[in-house]
PDB file of N, CA and C in Angstrom:
ATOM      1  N   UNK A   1      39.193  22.843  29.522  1.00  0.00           N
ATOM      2  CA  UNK A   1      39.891  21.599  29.783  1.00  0.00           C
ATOM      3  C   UNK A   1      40.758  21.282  28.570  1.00  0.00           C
ATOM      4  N   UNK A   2      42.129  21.176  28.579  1.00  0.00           N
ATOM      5  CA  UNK A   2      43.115  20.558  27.669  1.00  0.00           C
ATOM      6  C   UNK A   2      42.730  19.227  27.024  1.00  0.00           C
ATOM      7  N   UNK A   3      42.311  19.102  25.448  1.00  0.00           N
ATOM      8  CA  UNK A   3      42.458  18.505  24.537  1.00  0.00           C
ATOM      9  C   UNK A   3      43.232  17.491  24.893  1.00  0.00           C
ATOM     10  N   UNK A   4      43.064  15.606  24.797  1.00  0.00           N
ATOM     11  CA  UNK A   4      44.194  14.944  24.477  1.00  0.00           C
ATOM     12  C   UNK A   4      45.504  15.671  23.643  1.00  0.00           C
ATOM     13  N   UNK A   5      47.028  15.209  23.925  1.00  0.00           N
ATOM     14  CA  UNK A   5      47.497  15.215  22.830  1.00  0.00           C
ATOM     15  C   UNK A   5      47.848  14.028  21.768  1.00  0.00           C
ATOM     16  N   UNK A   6      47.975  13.946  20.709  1.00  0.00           N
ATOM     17  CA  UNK A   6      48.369  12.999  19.613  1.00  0.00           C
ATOM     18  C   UNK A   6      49.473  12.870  19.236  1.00  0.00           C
ATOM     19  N   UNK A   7      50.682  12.010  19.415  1.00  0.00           N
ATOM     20  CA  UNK A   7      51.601  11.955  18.753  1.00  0.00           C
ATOM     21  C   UNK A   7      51.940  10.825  18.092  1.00  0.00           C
ATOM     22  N   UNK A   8      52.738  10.564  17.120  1.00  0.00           N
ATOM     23  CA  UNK A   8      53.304   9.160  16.308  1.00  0.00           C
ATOM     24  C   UNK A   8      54.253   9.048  17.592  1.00  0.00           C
ATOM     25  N   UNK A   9      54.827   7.362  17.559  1.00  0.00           N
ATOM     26  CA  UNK A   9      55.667   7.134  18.456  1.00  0.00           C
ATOM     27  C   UNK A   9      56.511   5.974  17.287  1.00  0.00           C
ATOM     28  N   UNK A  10      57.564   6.366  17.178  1.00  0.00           N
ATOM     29  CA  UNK A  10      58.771   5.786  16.342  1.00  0.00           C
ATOM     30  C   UNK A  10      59.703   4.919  17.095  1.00  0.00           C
ATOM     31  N   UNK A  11      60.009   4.696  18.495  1.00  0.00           N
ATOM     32  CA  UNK A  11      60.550   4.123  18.906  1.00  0.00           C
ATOM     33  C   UNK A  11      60.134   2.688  20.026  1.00  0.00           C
ATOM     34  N   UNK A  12      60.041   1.792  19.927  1.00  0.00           N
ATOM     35  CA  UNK A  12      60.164   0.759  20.317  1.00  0.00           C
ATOM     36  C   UNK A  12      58.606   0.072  19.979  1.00  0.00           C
ATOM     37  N   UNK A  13      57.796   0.859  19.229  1.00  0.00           N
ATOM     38  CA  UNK A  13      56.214   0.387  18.495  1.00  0.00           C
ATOM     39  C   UNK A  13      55.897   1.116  17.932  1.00  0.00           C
ATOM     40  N   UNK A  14      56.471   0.323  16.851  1.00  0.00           N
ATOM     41  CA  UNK A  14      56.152   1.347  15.712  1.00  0.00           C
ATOM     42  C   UNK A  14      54.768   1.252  15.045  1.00  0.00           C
ATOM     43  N   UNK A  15      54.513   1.950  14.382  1.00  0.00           N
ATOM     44  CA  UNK A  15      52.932   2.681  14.119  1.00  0.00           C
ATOM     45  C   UNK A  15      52.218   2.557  15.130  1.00  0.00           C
ATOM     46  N   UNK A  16      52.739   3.520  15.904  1.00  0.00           N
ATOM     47  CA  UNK A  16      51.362   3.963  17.161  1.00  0.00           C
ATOM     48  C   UNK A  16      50.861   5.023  17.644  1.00  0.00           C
ATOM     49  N   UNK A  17      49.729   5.316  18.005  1.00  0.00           N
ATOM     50  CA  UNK A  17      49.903   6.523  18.609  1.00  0.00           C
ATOM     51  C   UNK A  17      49.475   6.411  20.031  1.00  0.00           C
ATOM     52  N   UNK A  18      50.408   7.377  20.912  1.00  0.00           N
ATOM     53  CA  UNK A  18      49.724   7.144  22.096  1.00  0.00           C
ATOM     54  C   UNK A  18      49.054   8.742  22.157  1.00  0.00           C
ATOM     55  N   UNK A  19      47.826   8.536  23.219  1.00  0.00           N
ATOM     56  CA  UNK A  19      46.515   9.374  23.519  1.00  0.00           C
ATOM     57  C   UNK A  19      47.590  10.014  25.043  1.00  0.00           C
ATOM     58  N   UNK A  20      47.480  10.985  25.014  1.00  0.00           N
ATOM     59  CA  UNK A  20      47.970  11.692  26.664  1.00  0.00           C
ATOM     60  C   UNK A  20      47.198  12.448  27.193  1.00  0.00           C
ATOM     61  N   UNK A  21      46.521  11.843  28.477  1.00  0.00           N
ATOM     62  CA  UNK A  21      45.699  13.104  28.812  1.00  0.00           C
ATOM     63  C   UNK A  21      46.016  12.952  30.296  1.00  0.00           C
ATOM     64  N   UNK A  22      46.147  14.392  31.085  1.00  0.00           N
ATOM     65  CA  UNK A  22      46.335  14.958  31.825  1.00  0.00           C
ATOM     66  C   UNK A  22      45.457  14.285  33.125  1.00  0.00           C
ATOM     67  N   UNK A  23      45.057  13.590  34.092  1.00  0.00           N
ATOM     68  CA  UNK A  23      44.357  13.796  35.254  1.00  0.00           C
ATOM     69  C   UNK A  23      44.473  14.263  36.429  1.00  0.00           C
ATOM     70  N   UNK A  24      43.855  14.505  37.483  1.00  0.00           N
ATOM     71  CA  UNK A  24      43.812  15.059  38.705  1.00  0.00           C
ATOM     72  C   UNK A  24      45.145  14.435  39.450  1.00  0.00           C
ATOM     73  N   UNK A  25      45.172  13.607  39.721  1.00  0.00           N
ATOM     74  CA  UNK A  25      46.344  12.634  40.013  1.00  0.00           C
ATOM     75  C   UNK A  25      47.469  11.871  39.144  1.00  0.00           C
ATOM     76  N   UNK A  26      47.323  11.533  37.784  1.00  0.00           N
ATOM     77  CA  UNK A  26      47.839  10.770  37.533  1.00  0.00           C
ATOM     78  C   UNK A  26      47.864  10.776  35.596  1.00  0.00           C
ATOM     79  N   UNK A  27      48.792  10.810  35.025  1.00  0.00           N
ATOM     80  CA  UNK A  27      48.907  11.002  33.073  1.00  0.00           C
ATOM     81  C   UNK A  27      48.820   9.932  32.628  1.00  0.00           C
ATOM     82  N   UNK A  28      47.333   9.335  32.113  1.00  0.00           N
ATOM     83  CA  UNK A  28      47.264   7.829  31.173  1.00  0.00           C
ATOM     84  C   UNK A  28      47.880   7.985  30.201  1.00  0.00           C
ATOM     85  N   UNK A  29      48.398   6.953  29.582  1.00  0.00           N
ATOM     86  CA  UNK A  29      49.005   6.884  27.907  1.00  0.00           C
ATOM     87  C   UNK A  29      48.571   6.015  27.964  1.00  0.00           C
ATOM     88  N   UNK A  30      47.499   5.911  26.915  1.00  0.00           N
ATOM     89  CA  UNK A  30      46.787   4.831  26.076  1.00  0.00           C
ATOM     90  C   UNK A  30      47.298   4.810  24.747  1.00  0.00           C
ATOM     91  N   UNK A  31      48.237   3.379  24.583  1.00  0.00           N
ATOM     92  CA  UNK A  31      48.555   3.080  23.390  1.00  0.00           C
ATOM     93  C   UNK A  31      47.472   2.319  22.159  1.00  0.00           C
ATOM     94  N   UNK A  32      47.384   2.672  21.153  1.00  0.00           N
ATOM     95  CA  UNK A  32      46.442   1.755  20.038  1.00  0.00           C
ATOM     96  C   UNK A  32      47.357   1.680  19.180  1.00  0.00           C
ATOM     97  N   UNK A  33      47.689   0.492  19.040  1.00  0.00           N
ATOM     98  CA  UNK A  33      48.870   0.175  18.125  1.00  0.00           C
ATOM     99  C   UNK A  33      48.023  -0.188  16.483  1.00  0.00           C
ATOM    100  N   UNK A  34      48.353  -0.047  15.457  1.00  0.00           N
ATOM    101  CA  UNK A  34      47.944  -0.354  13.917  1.00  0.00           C
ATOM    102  C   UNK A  34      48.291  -1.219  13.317  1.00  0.00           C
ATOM    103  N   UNK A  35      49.711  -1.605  13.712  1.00  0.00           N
ATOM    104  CA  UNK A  35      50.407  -2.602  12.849  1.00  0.00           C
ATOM    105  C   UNK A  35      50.717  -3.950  13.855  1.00  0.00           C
ATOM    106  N   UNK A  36      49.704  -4.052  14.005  1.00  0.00           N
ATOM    107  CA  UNK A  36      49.834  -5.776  15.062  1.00  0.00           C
ATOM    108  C   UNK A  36      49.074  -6.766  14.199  1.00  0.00           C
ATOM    109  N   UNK A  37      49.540  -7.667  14.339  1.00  0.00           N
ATOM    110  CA  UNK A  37      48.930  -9.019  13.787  1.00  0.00           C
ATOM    111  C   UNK A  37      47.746  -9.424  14.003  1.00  0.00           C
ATOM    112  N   UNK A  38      46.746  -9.372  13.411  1.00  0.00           N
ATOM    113  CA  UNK A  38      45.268  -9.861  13.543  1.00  0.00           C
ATOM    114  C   UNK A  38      45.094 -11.143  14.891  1.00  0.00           C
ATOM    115  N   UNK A  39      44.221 -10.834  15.699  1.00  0.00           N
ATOM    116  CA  UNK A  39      44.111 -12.121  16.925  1.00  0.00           C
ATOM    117  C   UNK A  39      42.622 -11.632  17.108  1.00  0.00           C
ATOM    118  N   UNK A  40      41.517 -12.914  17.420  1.00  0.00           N
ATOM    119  CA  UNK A  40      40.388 -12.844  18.007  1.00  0.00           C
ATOM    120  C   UNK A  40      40.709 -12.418  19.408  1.00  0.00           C
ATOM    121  N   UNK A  41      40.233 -11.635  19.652  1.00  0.00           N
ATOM    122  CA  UNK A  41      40.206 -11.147  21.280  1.00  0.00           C
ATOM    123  C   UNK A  41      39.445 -11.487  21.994  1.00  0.00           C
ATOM    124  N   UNK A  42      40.288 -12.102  23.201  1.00  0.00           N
ATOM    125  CA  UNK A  42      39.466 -13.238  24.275  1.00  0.00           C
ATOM    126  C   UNK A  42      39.020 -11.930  25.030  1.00  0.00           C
ATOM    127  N   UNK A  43      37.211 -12.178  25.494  1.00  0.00           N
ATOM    128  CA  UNK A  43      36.580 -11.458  26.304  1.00  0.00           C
ATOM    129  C   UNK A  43      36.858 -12.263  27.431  1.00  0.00           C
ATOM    130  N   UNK A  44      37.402 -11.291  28.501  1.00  0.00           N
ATOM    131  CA  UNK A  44      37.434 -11.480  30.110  1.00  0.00           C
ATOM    132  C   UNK A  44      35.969 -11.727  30.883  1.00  0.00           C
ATOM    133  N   UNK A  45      36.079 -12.931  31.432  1.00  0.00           N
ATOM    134  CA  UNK A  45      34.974 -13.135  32.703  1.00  0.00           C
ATOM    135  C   UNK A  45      34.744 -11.542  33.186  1.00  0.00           C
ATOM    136  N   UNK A  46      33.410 -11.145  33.234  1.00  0.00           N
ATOM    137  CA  UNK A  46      33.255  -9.085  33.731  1.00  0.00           C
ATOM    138  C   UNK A  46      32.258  -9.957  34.731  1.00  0.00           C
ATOM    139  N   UNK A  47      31.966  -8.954  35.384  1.00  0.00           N
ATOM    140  CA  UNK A  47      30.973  -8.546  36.613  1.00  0.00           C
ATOM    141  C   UNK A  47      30.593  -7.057  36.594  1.00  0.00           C
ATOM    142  N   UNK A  48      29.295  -7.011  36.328  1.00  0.00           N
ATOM    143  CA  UNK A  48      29.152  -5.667  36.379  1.00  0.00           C
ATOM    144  C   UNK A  48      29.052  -5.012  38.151  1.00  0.00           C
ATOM    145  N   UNK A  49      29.705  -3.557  38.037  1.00  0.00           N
ATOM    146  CA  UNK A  49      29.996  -2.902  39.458  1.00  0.00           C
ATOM    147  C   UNK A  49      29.273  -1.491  39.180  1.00  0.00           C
ATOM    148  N   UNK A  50      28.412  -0.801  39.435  1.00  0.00           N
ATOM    149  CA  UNK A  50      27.941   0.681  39.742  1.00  0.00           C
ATOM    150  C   UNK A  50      28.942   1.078  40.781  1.00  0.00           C
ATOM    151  N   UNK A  51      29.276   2.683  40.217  1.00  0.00           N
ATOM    152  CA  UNK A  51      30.407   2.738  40.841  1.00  0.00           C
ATOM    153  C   UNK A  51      29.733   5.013  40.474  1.00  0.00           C
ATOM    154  N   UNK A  52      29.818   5.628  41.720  1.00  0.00           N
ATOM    155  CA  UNK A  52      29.532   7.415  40.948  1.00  0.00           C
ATOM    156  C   UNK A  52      30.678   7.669  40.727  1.00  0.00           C
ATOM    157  N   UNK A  53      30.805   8.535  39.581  1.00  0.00           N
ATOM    158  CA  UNK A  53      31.817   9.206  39.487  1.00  0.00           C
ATOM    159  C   UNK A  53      31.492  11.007  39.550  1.00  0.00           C
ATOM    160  N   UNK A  54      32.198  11.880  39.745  1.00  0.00           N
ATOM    161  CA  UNK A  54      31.899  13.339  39.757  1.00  0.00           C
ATOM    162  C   UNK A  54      31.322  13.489  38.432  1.00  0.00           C
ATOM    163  N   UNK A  55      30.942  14.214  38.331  1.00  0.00           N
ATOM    164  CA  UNK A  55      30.245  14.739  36.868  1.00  0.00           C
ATOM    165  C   UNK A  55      31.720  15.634  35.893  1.00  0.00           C
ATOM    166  N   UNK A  56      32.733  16.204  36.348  1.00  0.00           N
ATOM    167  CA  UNK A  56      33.548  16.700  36.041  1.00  0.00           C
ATOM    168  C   UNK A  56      34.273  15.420  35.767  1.00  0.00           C
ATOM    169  N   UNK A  57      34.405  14.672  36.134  1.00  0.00           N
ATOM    170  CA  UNK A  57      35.429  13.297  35.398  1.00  0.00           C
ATOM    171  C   UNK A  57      34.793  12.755  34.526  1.00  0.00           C
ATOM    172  N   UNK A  58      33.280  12.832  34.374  1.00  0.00           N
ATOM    173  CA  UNK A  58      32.529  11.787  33.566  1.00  0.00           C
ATOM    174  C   UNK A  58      32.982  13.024  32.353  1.00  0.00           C
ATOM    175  N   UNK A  59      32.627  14.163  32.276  1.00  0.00           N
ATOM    176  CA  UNK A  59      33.152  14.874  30.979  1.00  0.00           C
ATOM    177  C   UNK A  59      34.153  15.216  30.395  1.00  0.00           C
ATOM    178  N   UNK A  60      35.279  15.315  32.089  1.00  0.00           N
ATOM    179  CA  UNK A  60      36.687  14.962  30.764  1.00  0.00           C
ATOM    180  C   UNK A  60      37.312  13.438  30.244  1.00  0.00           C
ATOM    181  N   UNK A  61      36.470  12.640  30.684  1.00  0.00           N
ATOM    182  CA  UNK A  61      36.378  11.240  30.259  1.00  0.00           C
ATOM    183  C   UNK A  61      36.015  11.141  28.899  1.00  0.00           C
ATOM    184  N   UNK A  62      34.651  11.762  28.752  1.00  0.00           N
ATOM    185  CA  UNK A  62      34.169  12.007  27.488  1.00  0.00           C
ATOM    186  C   UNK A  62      35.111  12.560  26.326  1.00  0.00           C
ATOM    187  N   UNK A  63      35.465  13.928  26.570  1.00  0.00           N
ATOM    188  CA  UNK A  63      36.131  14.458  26.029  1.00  0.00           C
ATOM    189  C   UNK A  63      37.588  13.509  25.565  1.00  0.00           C
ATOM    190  N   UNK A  64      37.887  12.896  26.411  1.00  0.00           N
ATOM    191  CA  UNK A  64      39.321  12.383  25.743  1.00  0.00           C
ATOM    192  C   UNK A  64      38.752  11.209  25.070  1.00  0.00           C
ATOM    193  N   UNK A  65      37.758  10.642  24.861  1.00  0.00           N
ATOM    194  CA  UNK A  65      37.434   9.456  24.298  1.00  0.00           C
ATOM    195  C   UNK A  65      36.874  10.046  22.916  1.00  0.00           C
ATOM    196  N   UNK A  66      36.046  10.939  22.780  1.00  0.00           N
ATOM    197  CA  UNK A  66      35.729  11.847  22.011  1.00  0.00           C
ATOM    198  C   UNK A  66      36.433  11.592  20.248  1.00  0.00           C
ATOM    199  N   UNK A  67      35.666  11.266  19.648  1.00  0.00           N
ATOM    200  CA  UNK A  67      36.361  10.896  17.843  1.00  0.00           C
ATOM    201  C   UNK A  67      37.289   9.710  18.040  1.00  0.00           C
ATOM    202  N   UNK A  68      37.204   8.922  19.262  1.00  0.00           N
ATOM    203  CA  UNK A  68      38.086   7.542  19.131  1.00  0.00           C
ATOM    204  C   UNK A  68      37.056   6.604  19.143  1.00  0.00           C
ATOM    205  N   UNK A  69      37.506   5.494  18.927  1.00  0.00           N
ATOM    206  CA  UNK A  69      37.184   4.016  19.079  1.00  0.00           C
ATOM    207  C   UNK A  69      36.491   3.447  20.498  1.00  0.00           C
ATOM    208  N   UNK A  70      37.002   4.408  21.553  1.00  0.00           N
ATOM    209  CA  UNK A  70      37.366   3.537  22.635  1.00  0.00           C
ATOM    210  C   UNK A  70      35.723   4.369  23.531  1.00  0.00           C
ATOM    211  N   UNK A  71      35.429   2.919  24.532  1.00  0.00           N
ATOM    212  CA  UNK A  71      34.065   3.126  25.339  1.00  0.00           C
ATOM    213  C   UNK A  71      35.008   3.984  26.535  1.00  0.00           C
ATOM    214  N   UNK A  72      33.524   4.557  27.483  1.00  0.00           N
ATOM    215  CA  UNK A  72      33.653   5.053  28.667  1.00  0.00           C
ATOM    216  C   UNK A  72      34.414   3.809  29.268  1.00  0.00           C
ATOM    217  N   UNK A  73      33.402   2.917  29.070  1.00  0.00           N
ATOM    218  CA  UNK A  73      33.846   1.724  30.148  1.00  0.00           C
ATOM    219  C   UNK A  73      35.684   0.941  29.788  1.00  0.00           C
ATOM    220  N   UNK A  74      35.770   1.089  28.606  1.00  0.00           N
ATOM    221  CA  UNK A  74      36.881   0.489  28.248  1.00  0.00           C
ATOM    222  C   UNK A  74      38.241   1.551  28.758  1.00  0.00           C
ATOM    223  N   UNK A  75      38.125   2.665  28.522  1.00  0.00           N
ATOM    224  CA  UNK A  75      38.500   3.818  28.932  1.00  0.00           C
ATOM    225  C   UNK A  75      39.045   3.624  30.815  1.00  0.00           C
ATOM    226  N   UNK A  76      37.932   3.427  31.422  1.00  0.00           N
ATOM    227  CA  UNK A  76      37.671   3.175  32.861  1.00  0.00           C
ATOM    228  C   UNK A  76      38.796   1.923  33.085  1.00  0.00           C
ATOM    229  N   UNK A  77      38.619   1.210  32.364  1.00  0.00           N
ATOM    230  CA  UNK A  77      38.935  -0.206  32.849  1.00  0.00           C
ATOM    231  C   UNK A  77      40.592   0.033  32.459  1.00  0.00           C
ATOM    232  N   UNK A  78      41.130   0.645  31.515  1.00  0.00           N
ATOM    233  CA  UNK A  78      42.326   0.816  31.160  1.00  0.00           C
ATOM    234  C   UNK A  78      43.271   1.480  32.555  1.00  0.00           C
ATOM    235  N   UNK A  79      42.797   2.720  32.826  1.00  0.00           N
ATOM    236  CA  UNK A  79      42.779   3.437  33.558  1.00  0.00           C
ATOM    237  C   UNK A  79      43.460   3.073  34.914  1.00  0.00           C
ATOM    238  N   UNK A  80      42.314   1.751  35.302  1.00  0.00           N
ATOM    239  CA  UNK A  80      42.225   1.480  36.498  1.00  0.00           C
ATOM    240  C   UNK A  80      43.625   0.292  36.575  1.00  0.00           C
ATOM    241  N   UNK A  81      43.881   0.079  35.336  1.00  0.00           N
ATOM    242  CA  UNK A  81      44.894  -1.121  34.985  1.00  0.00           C
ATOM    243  C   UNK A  81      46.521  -0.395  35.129  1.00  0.00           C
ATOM    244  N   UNK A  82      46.134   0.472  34.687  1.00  0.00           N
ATOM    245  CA  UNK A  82      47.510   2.049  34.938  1.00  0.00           C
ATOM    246  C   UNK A  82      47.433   2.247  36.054  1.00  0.00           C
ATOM    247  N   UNK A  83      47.067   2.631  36.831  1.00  0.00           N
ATOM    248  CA  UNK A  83      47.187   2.906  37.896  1.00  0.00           C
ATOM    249  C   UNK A  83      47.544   1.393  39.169  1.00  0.00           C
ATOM    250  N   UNK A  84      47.050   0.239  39.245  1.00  0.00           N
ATOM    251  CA  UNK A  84      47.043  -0.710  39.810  1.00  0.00           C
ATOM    252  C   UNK A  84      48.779  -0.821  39.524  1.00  0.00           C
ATOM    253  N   UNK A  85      49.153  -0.714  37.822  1.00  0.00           N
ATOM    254  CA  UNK A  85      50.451  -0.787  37.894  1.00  0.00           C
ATOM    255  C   UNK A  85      51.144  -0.317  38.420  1.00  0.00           C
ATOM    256  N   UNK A  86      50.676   1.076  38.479  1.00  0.00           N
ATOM    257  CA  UNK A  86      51.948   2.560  38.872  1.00  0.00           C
ATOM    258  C   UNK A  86      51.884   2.316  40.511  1.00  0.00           C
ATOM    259  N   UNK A  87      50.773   1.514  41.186  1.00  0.00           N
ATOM    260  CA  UNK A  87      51.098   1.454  42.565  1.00  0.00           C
ATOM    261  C   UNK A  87      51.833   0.406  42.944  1.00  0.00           C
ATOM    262  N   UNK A  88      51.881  -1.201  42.352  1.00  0.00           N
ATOM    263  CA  UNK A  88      52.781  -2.191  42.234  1.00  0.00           C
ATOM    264  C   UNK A  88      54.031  -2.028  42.350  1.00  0.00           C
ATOM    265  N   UNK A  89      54.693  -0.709  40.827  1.00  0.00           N
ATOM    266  CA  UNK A  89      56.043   0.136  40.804  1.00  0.00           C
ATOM    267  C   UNK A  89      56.202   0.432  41.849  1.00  0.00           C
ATOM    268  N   UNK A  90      55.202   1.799  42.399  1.00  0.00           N
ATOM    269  CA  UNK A  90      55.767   2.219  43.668  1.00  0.00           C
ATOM    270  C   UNK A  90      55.963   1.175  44.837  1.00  0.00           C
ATOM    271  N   UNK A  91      55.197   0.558  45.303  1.00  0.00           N
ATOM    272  CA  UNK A  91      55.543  -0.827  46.236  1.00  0.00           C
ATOM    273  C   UNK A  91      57.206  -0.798  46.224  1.00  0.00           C
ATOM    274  N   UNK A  92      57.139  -1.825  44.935  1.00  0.00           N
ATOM    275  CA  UNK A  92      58.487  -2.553  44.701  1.00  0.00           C
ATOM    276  C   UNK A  92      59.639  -1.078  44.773  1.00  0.00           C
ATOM    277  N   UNK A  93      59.942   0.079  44.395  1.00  0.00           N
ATOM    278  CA  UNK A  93      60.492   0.782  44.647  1.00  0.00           C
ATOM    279  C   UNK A  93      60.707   0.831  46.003  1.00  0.00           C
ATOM    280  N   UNK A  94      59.470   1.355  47.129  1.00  0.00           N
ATOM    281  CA  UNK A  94      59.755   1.455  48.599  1.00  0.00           C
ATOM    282  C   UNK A  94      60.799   0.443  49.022  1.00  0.00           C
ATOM    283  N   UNK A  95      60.336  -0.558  48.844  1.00  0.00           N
ATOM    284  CA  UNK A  95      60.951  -1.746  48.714  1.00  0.00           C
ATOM    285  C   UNK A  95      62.703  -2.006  48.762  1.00  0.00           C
ATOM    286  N   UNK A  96      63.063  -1.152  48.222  1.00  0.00           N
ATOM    287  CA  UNK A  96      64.476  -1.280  47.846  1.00  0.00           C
ATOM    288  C   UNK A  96      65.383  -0.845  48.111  1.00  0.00           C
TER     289      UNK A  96
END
């Protein structure tokens, strides 16, 4: 299974790197930006949901989270936030 890749990103946020990893359907870029201004971060009202996933997603899940910061679950939740978008886009595209 292909390694995230790592790159600096110089244009329009600066000091960042975004994480790229490959999925079955669909390429997350998870940005973690460095140079942002300190803010307490408001925790969102959660509900916890059990939810299976294949055992082959739970490990390349792992794997791309792997020497970062970031949880399974936070990971998940990003994910699911990318994608909700990329179907919104498509909508409004049909759309037009």
């Amino acid at each position: 299974m292909p390694r995230p890749t790592t790159s600096r990103v110089t244009q329009n946020v600066p000091q960042c790197v975004v994480l790229t990893n490959a999925t079955i359907c669909h390429t997350l870029n998870l940005v973690i930006c460095m140079a942002r201004k300190f803010q307490l971060p408001s925790v969102p009202e959660t509900t916890p949901k059990n939810i299976r996933f294949p055992n082959e997603i739970i490990q390349q899940v792992d794997e791309a989270i792997q020497g970062t910061n970031v949880t399974f679950s936070r990971f998940v939740i990003e994910a699911t936030r990318v994608a909700l978008e990329s179907m919104r886009e498509e909508d409004g595209e049909d759309e037009s």
